[in-house]
PDB file of N, CA and C in Angstrom:
ATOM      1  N   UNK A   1     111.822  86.354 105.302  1.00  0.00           N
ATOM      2  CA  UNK A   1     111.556  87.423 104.382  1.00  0.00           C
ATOM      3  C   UNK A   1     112.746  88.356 104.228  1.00  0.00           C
ATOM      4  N   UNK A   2     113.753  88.008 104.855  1.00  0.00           N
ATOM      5  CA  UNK A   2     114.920  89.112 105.131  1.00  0.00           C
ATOM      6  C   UNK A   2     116.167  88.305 105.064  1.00  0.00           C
ATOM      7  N   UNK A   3     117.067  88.677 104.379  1.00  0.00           N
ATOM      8  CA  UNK A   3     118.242  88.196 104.353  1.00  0.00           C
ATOM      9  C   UNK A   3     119.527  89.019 105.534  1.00  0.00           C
ATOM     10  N   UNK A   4     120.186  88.255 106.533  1.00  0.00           N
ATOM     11  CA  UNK A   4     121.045  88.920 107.270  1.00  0.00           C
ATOM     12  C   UNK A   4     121.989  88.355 106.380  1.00  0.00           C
ATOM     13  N   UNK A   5     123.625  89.250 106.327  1.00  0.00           N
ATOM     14  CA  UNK A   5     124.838  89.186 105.925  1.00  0.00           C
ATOM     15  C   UNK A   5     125.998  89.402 106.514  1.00  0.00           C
ATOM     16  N   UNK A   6     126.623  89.114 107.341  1.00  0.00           N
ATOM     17  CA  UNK A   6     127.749  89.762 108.623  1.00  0.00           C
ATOM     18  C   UNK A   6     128.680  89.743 107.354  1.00  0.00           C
ATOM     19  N   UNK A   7     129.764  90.876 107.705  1.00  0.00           N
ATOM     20  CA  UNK A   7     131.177  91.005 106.797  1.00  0.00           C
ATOM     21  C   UNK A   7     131.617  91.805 108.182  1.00  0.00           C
ATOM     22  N   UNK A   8     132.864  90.899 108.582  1.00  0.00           N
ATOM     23  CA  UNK A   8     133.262  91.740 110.098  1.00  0.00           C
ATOM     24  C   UNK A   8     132.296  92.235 110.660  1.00  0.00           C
ATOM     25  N   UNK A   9     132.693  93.653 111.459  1.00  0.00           N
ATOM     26  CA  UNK A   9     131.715  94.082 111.991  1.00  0.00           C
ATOM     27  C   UNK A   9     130.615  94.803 111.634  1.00  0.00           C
ATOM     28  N   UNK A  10     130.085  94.617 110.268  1.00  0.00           N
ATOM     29  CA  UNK A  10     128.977  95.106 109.925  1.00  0.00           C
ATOM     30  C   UNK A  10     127.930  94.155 109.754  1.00  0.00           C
ATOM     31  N   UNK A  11     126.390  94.185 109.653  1.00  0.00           N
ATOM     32  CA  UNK A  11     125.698  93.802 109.531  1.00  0.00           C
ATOM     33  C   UNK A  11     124.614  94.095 108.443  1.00  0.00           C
ATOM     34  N   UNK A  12     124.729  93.281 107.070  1.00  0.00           N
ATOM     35  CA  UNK A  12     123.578  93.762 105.987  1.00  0.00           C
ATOM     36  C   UNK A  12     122.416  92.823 106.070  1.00  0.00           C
ATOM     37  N   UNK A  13     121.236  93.996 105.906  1.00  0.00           N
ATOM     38  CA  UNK A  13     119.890  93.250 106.284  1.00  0.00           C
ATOM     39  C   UNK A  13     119.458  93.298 104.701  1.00  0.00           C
ATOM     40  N   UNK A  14     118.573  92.769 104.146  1.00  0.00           N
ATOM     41  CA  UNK A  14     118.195  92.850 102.635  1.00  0.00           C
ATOM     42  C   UNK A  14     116.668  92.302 102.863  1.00  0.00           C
ATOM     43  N   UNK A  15     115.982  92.163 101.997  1.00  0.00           N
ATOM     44  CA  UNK A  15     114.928  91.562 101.320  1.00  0.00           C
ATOM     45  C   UNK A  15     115.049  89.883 100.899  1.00  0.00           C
ATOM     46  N   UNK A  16     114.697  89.079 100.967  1.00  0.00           N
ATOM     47  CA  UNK A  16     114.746  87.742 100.152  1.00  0.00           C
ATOM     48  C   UNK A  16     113.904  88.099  99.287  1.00  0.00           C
ATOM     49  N   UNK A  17     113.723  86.744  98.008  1.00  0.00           N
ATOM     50  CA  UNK A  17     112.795  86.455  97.203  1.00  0.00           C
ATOM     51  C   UNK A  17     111.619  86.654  97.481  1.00  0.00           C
ATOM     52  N   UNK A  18     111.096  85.828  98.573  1.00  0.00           N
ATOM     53  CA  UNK A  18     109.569  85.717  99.043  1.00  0.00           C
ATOM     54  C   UNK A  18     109.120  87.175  99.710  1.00  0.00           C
ATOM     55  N   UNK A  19     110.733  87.818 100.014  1.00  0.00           N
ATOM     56  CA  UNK A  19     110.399  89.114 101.030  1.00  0.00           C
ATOM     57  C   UNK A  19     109.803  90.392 100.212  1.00  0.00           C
ATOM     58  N   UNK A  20     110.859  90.058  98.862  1.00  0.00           N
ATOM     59  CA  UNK A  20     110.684  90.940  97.637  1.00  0.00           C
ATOM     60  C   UNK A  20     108.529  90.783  96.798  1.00  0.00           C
ATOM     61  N   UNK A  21     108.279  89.698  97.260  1.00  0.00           N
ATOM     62  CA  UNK A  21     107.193  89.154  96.695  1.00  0.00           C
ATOM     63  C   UNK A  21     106.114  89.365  97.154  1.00  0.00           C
ATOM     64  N   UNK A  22     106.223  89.760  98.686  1.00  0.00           N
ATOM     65  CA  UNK A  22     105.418  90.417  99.408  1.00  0.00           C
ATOM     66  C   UNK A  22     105.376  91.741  99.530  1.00  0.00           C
ATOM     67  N   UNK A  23     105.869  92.311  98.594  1.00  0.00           N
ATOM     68  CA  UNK A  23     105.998  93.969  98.918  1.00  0.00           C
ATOM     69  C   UNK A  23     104.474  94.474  98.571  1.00  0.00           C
ATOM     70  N   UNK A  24     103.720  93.924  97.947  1.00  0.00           N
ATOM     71  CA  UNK A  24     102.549  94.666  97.649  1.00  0.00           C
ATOM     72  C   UNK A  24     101.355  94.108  98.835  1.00  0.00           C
ATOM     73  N   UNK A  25     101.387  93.464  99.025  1.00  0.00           N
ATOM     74  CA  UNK A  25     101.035  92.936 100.897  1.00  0.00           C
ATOM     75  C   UNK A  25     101.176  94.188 101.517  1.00  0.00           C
ATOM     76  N   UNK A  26     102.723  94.347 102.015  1.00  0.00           N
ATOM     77  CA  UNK A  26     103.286  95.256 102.969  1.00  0.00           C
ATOM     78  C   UNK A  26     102.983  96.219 102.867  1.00  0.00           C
ATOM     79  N   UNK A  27     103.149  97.083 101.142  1.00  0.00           N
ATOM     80  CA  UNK A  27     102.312  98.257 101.469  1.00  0.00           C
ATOM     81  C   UNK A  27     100.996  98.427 101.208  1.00  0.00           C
ATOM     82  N   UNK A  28      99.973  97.423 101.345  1.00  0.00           N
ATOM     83  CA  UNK A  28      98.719  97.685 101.477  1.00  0.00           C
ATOM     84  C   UNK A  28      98.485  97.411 103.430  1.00  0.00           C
ATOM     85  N   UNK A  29      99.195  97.073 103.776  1.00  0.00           N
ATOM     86  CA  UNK A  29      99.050  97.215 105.481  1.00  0.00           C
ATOM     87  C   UNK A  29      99.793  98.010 105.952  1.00  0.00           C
ATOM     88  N   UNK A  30     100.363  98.667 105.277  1.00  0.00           N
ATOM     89  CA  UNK A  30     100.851  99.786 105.761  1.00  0.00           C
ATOM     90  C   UNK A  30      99.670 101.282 105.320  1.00  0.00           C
ATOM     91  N   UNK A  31      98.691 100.842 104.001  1.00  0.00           N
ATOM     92  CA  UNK A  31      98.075 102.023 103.394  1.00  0.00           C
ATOM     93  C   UNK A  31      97.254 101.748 104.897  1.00  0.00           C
ATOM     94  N   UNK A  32      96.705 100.411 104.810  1.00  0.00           N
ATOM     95  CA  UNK A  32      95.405 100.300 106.240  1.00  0.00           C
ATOM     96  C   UNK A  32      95.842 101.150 107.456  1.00  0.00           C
ATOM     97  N   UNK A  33      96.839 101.117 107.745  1.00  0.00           N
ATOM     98  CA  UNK A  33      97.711 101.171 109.356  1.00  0.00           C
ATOM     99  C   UNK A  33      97.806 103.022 109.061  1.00  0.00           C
ATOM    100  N   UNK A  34      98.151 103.955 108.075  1.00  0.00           N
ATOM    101  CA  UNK A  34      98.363 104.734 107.870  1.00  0.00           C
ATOM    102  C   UNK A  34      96.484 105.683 107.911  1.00  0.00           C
ATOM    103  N   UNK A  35      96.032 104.762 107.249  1.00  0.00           N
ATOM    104  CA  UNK A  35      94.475 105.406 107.046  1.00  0.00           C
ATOM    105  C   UNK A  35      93.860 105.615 108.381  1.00  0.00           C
ATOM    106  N   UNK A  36      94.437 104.333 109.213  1.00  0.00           N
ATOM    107  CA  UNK A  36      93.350 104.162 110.502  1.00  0.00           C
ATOM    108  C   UNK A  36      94.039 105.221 111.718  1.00  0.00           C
ATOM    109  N   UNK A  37      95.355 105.223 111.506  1.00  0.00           N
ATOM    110  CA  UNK A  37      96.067 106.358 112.537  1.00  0.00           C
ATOM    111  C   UNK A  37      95.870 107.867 111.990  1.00  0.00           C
ATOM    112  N   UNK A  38      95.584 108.446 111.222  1.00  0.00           N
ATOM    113  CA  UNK A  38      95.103 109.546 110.251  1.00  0.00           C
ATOM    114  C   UNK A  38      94.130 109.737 110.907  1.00  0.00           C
ATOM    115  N   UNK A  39      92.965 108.958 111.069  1.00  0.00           N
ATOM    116  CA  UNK A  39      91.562 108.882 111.911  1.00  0.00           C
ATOM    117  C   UNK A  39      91.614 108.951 113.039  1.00  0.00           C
ATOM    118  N   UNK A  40      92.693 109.037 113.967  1.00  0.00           N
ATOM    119  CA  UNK A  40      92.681 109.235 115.450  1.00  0.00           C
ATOM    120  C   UNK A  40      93.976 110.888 115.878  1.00  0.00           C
ATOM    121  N   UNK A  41      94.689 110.975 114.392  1.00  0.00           N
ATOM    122  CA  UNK A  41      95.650 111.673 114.868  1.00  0.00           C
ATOM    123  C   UNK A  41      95.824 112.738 113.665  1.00  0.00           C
ATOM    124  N   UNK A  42      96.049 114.232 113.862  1.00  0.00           N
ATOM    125  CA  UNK A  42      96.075 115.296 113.197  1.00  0.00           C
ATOM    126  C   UNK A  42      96.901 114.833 111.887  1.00  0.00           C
ATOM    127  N   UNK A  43      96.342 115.231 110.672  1.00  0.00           N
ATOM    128  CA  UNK A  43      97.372 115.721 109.901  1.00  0.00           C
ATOM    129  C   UNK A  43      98.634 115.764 109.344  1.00  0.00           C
ATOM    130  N   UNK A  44      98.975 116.722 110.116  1.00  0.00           N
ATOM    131  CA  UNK A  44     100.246 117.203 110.817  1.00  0.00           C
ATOM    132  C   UNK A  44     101.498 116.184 111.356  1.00  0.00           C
ATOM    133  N   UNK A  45     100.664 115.967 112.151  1.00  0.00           N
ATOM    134  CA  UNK A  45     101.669 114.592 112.972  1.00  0.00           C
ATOM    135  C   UNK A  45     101.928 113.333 112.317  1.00  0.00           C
ATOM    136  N   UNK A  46     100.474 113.575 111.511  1.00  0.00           N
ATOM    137  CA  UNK A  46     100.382 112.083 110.375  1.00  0.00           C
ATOM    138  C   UNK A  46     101.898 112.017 109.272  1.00  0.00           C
ATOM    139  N   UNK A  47     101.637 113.432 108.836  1.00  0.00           N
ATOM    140  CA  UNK A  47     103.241 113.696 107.964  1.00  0.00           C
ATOM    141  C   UNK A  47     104.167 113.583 108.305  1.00  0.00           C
ATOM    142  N   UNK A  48     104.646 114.293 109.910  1.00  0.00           N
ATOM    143  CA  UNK A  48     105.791 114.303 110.119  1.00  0.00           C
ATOM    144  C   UNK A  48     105.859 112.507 110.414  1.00  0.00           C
ATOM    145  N   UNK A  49     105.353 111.918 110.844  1.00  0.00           N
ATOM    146  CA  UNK A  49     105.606 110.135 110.717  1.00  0.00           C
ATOM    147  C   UNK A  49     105.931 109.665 109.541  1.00  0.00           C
ATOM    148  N   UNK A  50     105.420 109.990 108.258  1.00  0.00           N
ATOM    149  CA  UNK A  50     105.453 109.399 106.988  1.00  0.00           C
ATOM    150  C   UNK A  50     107.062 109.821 106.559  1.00  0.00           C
ATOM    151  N   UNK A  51     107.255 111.404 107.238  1.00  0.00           N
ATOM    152  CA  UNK A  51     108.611 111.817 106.299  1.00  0.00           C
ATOM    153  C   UNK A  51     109.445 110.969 107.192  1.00  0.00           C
ATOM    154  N   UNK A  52     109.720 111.096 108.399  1.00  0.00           N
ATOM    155  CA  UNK A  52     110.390 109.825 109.437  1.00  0.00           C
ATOM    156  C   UNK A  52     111.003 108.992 108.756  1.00  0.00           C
ATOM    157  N   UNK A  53     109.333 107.949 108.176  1.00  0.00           N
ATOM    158  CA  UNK A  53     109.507 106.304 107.647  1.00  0.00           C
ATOM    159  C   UNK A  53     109.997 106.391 106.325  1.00  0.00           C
ATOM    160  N   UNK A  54     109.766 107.727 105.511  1.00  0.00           N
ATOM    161  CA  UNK A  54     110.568 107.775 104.312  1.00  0.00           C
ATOM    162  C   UNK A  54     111.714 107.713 104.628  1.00  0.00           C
ATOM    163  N   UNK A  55     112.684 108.695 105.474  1.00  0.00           N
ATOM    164  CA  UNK A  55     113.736 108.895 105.668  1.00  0.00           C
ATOM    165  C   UNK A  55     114.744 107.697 105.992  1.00  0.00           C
ATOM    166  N   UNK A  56     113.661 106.751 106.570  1.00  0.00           N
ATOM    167  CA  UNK A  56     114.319 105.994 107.126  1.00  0.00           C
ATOM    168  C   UNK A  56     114.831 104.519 105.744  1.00  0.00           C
ATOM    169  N   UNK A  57     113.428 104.472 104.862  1.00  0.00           N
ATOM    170  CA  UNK A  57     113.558 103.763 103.922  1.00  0.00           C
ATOM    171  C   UNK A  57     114.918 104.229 102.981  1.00  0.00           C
ATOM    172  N   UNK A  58     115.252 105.196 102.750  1.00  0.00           N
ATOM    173  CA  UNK A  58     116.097 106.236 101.917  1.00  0.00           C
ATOM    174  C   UNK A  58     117.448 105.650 102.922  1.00  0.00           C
ATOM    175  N   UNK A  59     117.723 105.734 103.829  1.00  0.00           N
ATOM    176  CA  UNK A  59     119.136 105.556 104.580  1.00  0.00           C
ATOM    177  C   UNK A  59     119.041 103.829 104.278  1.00  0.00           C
ATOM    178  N   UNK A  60     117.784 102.866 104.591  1.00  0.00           N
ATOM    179  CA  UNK A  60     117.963 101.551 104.397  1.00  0.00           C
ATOM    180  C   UNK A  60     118.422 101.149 103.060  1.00  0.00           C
ATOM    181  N   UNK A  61     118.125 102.250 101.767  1.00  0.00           N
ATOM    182  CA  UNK A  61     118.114 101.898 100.332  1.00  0.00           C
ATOM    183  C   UNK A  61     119.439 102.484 100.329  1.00  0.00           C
ATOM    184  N   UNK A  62     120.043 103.233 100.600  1.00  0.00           N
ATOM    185  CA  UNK A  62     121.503 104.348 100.629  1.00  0.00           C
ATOM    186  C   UNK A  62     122.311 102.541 100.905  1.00  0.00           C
ATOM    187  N   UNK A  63     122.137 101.680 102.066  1.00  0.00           N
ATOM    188  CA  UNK A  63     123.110 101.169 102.439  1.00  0.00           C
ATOM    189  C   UNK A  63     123.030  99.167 101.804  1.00  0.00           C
ATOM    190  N   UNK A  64     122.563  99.350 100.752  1.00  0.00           N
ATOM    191  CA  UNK A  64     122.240  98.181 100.516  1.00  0.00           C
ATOM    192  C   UNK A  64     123.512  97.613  99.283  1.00  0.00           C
TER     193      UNK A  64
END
């Protein structure tokens, strides 16, 4: 589902075809996984996780 790319010492990770094809999969188990931890855990804490995994998507999309 993921394409690796070495150029010297860097390492690019990407999406494949099939990886790209599953994105609506991924984020419906991610809506499940998000709903069911919401139900055990404040709010609060629920957000600061989401801005995290945004942040983190945003630096993965920055380096592609």
């Amino acid at each position: 589902m993921v394409i690796r790319r070495l150029e010297g010492k860097f390492s690019y990770v990407s999406l494949s075809p099939t990886g790209v094809g599953r994105i609506p999969e991924i984020i419906g188990v991610y809506e499940t996984m998000e709903y069911k931890y919401t139900k055990l855990l404040s709010n609060k804490l629920v957000n600061e996780q989401k801005e995290i995994l945004n942040d983190m998507v945003d630096v993965i999309k920055d380096n592609e």
